[in-house]
N, C-alpha and C. Protein backbone atom coordinates (compact mmCIF):
# COMPACT_ATOMS: atom_id res chain seq x y z
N UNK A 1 0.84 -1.18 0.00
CA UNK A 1 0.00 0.00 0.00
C UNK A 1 0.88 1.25 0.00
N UNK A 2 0.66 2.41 -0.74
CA UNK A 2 1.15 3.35 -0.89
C UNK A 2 1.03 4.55 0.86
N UNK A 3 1.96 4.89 0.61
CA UNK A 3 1.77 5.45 2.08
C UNK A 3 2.28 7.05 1.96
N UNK A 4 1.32 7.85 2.74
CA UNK A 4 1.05 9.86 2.32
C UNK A 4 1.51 10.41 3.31
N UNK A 5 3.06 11.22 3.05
CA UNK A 5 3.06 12.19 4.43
C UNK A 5 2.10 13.36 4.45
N UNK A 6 2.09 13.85 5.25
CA UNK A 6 0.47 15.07 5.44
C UNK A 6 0.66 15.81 4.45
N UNK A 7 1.76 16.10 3.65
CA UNK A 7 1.73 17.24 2.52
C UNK A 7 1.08 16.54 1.52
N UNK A 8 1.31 15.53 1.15
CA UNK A 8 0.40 14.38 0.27
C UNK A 8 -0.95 14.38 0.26
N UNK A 9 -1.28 14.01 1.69
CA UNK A 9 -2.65 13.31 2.27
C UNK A 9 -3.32 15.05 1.98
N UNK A 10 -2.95 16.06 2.60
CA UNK A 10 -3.73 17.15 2.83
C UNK A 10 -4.13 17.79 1.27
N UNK A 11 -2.99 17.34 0.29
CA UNK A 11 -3.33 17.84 -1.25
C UNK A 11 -4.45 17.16 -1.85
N UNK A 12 -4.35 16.00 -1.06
CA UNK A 12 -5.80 15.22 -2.04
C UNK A 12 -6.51 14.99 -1.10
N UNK A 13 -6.74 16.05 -0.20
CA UNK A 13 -8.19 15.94 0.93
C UNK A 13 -9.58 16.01 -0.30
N UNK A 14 -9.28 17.75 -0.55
CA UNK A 14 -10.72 17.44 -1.52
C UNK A 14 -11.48 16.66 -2.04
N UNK A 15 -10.13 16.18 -3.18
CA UNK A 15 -10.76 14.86 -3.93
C UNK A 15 -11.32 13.67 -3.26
N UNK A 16 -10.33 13.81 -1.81
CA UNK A 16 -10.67 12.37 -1.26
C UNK A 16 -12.20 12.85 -0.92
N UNK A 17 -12.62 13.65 -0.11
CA UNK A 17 -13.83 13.96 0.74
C UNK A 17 -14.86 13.72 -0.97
N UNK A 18 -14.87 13.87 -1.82
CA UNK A 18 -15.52 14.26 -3.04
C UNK A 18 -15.81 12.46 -3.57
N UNK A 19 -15.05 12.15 -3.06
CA UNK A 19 -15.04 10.43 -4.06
C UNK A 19 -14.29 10.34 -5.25
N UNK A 20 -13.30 11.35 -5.67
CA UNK A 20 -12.85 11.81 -6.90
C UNK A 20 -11.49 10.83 -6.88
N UNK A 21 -10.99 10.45 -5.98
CA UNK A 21 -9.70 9.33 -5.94
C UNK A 21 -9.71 7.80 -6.41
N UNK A 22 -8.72 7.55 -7.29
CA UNK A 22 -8.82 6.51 -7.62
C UNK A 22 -8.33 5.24 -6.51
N UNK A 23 -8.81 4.28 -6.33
CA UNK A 23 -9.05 3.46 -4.85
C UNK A 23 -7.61 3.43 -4.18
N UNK A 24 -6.46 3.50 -4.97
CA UNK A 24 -4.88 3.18 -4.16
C UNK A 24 -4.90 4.92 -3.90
N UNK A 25 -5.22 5.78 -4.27
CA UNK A 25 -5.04 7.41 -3.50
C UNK A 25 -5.49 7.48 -2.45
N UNK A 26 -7.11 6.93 -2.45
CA UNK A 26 -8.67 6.98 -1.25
C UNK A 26 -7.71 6.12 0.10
N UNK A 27 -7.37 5.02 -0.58
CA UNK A 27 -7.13 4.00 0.66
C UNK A 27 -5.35 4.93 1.22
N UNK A 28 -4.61 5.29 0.22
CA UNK A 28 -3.93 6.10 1.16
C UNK A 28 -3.67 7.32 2.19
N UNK A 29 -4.75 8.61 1.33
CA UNK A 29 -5.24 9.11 2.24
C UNK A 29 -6.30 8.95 3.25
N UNK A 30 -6.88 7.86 3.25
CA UNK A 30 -8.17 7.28 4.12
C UNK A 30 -7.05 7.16 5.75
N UNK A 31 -6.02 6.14 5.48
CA UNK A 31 -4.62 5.39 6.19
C UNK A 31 -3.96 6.57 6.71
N UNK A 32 -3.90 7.04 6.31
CA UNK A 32 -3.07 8.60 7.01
C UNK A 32 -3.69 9.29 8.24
N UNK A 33 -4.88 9.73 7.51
CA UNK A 33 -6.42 9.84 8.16
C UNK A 33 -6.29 9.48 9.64
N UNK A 34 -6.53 8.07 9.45
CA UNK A 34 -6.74 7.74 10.54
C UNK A 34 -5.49 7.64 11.35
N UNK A 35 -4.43 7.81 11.03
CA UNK A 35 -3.16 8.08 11.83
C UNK A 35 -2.50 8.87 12.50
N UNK A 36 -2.68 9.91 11.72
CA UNK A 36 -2.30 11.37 11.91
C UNK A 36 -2.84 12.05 13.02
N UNK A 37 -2.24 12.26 13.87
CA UNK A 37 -2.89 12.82 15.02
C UNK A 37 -3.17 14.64 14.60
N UNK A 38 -2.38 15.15 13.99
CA UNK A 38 -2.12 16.62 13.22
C UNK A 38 -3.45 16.96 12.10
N UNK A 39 -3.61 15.96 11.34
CA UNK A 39 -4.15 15.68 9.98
C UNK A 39 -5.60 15.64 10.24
N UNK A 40 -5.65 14.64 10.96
CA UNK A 40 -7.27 14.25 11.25
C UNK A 40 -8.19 15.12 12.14
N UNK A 41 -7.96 16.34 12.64
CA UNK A 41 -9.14 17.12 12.78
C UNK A 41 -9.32 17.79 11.66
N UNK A 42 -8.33 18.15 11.23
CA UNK A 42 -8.47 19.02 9.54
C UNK A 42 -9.18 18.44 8.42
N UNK A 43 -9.06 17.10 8.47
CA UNK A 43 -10.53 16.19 7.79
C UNK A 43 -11.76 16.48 8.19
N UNK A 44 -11.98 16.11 9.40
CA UNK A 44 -13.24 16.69 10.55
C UNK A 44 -13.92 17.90 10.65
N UNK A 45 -13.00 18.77 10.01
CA UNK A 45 -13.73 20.24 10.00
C UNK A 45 -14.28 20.36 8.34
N UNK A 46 -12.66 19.78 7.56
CA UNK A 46 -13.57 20.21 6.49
C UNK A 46 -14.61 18.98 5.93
N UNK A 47 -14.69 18.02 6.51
CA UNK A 47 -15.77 17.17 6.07
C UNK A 47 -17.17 18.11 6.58
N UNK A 48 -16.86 18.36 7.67
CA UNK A 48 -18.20 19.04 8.64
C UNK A 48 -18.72 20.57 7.68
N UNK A 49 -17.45 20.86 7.11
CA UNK A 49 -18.04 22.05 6.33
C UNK A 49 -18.41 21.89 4.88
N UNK A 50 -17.76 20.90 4.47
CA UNK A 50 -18.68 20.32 3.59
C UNK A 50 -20.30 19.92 3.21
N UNK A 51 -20.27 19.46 4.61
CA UNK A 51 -21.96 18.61 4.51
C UNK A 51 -22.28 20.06 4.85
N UNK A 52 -22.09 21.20 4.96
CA UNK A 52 -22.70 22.49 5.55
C UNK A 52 -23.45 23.17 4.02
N UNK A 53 -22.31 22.70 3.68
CA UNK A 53 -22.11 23.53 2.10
C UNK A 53 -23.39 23.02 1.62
N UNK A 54 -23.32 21.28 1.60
CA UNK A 54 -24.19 20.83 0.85
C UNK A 54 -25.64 20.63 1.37
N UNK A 55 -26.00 21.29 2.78
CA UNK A 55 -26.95 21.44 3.22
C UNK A 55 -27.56 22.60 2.75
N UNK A 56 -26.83 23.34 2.45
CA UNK A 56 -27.27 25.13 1.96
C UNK A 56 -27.67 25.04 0.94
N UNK A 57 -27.18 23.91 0.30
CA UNK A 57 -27.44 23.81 -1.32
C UNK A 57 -28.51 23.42 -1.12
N UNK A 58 -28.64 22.66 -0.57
CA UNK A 58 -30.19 21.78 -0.67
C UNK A 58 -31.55 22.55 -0.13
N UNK A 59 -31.48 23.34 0.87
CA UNK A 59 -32.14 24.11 1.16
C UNK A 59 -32.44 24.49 2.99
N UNK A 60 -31.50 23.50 3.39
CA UNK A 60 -31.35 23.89 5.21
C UNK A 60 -29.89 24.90 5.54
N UNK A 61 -30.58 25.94 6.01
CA UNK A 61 -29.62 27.01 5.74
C UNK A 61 -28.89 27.36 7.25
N UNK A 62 -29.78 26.25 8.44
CA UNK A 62 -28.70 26.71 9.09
C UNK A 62 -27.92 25.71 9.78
N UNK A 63 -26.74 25.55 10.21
CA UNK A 63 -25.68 24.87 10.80
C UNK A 63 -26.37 24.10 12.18
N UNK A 64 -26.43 22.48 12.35
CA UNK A 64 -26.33 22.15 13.45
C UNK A 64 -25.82 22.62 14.38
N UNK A 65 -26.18 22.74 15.71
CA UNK A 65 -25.73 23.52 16.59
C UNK A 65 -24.45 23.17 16.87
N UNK A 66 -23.87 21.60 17.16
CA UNK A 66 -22.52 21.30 17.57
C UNK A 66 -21.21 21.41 16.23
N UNK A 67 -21.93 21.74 15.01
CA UNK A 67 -21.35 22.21 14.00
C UNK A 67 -21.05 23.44 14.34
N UNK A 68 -21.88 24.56 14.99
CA UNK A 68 -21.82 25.64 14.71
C UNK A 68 -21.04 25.85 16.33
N UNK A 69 -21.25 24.87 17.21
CA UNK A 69 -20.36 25.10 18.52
C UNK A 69 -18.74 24.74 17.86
N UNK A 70 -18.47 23.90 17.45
CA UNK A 70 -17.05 23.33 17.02
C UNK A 70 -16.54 24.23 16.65
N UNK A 71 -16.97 25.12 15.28
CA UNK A 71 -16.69 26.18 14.66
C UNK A 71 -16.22 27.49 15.66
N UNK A 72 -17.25 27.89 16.13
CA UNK A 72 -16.82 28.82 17.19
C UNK A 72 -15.99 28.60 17.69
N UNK A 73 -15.38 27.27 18.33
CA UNK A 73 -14.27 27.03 18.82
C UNK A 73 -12.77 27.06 18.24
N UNK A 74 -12.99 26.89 17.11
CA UNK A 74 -12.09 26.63 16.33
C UNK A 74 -11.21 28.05 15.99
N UNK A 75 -12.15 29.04 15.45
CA UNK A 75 -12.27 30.37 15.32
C UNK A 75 -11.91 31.04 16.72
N UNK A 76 -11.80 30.62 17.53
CA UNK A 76 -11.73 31.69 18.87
C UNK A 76 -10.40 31.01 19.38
N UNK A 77 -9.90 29.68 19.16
CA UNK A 77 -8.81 28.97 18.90
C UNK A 77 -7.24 29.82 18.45
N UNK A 78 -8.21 29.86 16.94
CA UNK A 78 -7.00 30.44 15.68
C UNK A 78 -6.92 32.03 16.22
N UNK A 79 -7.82 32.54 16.68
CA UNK A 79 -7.93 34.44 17.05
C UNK A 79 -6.84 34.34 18.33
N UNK A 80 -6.79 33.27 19.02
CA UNK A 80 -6.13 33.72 20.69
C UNK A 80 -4.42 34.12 20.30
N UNK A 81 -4.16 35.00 21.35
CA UNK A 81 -2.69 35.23 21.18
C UNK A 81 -2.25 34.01 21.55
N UNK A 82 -0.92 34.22 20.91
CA UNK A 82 0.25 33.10 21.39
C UNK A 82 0.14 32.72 22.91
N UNK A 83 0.68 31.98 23.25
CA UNK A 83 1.32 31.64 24.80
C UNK A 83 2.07 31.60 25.36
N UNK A 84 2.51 32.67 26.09
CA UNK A 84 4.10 32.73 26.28
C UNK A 84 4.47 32.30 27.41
């Protein structure tokens, strides 16, 4: 099996989340995925903002609440100063 360091795995997130990978890409970034302690919330958010996307499309316009709690977190996360 082919094996993805995160610069790999994170270039073909899209495609992977999309179904767009051909099965030896899917199964390597799938394998990473689940390894990566770094990698795998960054799946998690953008999978989560994905199905957001494609909820809007469809016509539910607003965010589950623990979608929309995660988010906030995430965001108030990336805003905090450093830690010195």
């Amino acid at each position: 099996m082919t094996r993805y360091d995160c610069l790999q795995a994170l270039s073909k997130l899209y495609e992977y989340l999309d179904g767009e990978l051909p099965p030896d890409d899917t199964e390597a970034v799938r394998h990473h995925m689940e390894v990566c302690q770094g990698c795998y919330p960054f799946l998690q958010f953008c999978s989560s903002f994905q199905d957001a996307l494609h909820r809007a499309a469809h016509g539910q316009t607003d965010a589950p609440p623990a979608l929309r709690s995660r988010i906030a977190d995430l965001l108030q996360t990336e805003g905090a100063p450093p830690a010195h």
